[in-house]
C-alpha atoms as a PDB file:
ATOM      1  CA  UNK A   1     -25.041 -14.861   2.751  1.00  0.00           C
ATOM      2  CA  UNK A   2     -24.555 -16.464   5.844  1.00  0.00           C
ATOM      3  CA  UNK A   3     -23.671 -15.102   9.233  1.00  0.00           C
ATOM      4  CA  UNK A   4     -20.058 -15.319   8.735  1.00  0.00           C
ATOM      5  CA  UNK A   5     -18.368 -12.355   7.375  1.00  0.00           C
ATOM      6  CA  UNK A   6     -15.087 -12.764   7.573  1.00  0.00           C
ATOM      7  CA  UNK A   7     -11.979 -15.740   6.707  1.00  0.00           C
ATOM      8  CA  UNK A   8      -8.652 -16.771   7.106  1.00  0.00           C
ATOM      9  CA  UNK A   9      -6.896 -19.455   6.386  1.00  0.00           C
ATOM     10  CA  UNK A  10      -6.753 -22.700   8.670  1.00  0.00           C
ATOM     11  CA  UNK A  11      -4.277 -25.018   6.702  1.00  0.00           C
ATOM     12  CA  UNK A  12      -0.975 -24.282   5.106  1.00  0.00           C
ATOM     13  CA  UNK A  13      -0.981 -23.901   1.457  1.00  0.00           C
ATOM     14  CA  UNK A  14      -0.030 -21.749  -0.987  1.00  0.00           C
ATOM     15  CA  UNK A  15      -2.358 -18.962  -1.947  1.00  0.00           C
ATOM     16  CA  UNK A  16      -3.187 -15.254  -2.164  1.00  0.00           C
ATOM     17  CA  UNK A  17      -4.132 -15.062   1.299  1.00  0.00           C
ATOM     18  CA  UNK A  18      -1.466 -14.003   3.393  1.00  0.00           C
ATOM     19  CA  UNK A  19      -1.471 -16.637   6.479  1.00  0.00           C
ATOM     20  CA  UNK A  20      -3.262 -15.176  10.016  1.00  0.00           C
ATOM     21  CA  UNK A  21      -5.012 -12.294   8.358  1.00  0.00           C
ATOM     22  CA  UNK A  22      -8.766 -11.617   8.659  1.00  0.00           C
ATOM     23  CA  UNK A  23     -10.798 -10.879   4.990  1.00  0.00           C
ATOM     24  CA  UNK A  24     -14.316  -9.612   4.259  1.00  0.00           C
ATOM     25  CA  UNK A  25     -16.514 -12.565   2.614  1.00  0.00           C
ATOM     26  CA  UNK A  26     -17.642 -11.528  -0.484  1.00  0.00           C
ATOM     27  CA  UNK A  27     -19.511 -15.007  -1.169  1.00  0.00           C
ATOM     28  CA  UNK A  28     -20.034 -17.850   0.530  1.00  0.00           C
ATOM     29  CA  UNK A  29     -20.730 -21.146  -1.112  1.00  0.00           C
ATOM     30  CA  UNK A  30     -20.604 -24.854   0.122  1.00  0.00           C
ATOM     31  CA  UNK A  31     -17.749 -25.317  -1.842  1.00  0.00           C
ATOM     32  CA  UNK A  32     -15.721 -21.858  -1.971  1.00  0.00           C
ATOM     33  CA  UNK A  33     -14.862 -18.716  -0.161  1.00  0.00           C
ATOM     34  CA  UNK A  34     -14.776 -15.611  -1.835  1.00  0.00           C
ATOM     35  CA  UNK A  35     -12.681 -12.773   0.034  1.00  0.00           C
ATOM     36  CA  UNK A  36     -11.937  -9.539  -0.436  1.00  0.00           C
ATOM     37  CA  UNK A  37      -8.218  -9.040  -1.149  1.00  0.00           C
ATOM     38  CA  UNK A  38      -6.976  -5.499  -1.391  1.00  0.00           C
ATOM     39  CA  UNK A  39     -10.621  -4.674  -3.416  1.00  0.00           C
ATOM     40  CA  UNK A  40     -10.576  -8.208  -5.688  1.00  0.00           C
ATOM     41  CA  UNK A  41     -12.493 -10.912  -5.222  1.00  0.00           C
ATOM     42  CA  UNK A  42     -10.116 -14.049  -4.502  1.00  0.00           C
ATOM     43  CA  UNK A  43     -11.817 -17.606  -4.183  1.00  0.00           C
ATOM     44  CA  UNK A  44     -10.321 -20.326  -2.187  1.00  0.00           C
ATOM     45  CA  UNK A  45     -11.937 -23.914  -1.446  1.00  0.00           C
ATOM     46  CA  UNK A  46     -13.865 -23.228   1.706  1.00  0.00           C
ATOM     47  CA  UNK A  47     -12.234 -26.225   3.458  1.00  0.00           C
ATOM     48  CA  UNK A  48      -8.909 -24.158   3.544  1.00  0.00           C
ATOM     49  CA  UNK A  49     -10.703 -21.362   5.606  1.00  0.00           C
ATOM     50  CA  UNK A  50     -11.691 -21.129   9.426  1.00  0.00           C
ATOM     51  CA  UNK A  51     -15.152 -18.320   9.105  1.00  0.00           C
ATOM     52  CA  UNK A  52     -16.169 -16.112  11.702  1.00  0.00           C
ATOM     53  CA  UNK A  53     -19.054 -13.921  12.681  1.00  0.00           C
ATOM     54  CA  UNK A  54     -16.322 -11.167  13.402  1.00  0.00           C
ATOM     55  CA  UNK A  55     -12.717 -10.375  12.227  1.00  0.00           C
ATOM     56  CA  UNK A  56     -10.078 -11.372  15.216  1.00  0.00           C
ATOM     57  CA  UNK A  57      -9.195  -8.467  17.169  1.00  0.00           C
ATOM     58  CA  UNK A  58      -5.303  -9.499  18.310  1.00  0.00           C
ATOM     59  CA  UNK A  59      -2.085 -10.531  16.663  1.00  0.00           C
ATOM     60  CA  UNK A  60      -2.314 -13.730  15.499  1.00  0.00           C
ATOM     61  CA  UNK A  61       1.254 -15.812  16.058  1.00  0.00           C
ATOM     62  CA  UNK A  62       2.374 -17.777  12.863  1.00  0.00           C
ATOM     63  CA  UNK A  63       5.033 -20.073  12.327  1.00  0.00           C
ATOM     64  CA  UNK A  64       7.278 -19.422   9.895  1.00  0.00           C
ATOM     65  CA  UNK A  65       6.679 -21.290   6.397  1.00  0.00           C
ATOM     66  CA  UNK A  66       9.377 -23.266   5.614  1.00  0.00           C
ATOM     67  CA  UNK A  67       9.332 -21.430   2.415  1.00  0.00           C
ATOM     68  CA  UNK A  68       9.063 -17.997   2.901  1.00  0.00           C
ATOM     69  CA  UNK A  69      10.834 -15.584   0.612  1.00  0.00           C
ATOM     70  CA  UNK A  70       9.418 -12.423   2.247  1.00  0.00           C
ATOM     71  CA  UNK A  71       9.834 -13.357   5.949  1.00  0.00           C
ATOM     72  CA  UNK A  72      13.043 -11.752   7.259  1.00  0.00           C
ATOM     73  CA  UNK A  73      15.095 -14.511   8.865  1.00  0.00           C
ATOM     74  CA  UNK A  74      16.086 -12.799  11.424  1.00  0.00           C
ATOM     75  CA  UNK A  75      12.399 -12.514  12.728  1.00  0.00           C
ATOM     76  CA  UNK A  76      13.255 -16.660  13.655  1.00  0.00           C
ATOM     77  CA  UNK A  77      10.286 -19.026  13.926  1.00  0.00           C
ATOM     78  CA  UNK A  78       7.484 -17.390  14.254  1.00  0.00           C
ATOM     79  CA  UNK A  79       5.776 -13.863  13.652  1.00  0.00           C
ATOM     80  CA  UNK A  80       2.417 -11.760  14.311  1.00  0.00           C
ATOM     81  CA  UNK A  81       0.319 -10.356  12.185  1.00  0.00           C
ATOM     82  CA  UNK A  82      -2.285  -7.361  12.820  1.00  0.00           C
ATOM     83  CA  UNK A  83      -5.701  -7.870  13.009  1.00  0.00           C
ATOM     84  CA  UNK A  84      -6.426  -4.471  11.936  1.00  0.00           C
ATOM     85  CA  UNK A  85      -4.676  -4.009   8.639  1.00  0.00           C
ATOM     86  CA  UNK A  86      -2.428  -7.278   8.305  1.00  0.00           C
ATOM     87  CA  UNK A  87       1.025  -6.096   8.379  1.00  0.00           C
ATOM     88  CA  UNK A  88       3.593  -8.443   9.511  1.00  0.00           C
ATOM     89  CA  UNK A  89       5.858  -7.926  12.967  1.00  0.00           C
ATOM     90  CA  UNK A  90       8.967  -9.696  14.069  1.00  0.00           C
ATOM     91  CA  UNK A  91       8.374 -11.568  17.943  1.00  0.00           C
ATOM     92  CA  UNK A  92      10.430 -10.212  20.235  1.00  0.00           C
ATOM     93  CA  UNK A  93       9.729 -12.208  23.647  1.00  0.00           C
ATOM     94  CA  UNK A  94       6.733 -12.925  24.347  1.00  0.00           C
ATOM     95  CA  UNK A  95       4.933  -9.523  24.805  1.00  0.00           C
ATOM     96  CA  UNK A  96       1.094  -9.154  25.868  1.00  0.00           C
ATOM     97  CA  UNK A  97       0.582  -6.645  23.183  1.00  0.00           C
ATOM     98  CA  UNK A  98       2.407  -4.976  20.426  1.00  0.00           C
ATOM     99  CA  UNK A  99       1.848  -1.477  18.467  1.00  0.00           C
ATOM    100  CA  UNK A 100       1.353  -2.117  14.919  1.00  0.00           C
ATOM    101  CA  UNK A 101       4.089  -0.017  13.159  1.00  0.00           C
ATOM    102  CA  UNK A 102       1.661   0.427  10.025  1.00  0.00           C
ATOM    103  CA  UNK A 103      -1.734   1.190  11.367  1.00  0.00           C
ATOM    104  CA  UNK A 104      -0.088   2.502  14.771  1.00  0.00           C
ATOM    105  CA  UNK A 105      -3.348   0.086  16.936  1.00  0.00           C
ATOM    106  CA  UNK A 106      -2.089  -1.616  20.034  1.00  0.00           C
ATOM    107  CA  UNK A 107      -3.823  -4.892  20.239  1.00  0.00           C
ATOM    108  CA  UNK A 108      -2.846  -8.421  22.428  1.00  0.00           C
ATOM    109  CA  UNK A 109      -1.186 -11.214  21.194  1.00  0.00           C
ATOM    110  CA  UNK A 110      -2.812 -14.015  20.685  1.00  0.00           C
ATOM    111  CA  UNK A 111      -0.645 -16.625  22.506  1.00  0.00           C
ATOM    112  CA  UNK A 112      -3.525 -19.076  23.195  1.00  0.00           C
ATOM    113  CA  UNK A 113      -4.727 -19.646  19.892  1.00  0.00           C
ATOM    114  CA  UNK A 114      -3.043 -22.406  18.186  1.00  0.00           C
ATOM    115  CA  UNK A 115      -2.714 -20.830  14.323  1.00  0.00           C
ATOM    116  CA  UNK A 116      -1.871 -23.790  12.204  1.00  0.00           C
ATOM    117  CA  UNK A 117      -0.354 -25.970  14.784  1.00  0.00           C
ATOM    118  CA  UNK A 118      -1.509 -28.999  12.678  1.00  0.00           C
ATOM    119  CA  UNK A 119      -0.148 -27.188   9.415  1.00  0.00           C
END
């Protein structure tokens, strides 16, 4: 395999991947990306993915699908997820850093990063 090693996705569409979490490449082809998903292999055309030598290590900020069924709506436009074990946490502000109520890490937000700004 490569030197990446991990994946998430870049564009908006509808898959198995849950949107700004990091997963463990399996295998890497020209064509697809094979993660790790809760201990299955899940492939996804490679073009969908952004790779990485190492998983990110703060929240990533993502906007709101304009379909989500599992996204409170009270959480409003946008949420983080963890980069440790990809739960999902509401935005409240615009804080620096946030405690993961799952996994219990403290890690920044990524407020820089652009996550799907094109999607």
């Amino acid at each position: 395999m490569s030197q990446f090693q991990w994946a998430r996705l870049r564009t908006d569409v509808k898959c198995t991947l849950r949107r700004g979490a990091w997963y463990r490449i399996v295998k890497l082809s020209s064509t697809d990306a094979v993660v790790d998903v809760k201990g299955k292999p899940v492939s996804v055309p490679r073009g969908v993915v952004q790779l990485s030598i190492t998983p990110g290590a703060r929240w990533t900020v993502v906007p709101r699908p304009k379909d989500a069924l599992r996204v409170p709506p009270a959480w409003g436009p946008k949420y983080a997820v963890c980069p440790n074990c990809r739960d999902r946490a509401p935005l409240k502000g615009n804080p620096a850093s946030i405690r993961c109520s799952r996994c219990n890490g403290l890690f920044e937000v990524a407020w820089n990063e652009p996550y799907l700004a094109a999607g």
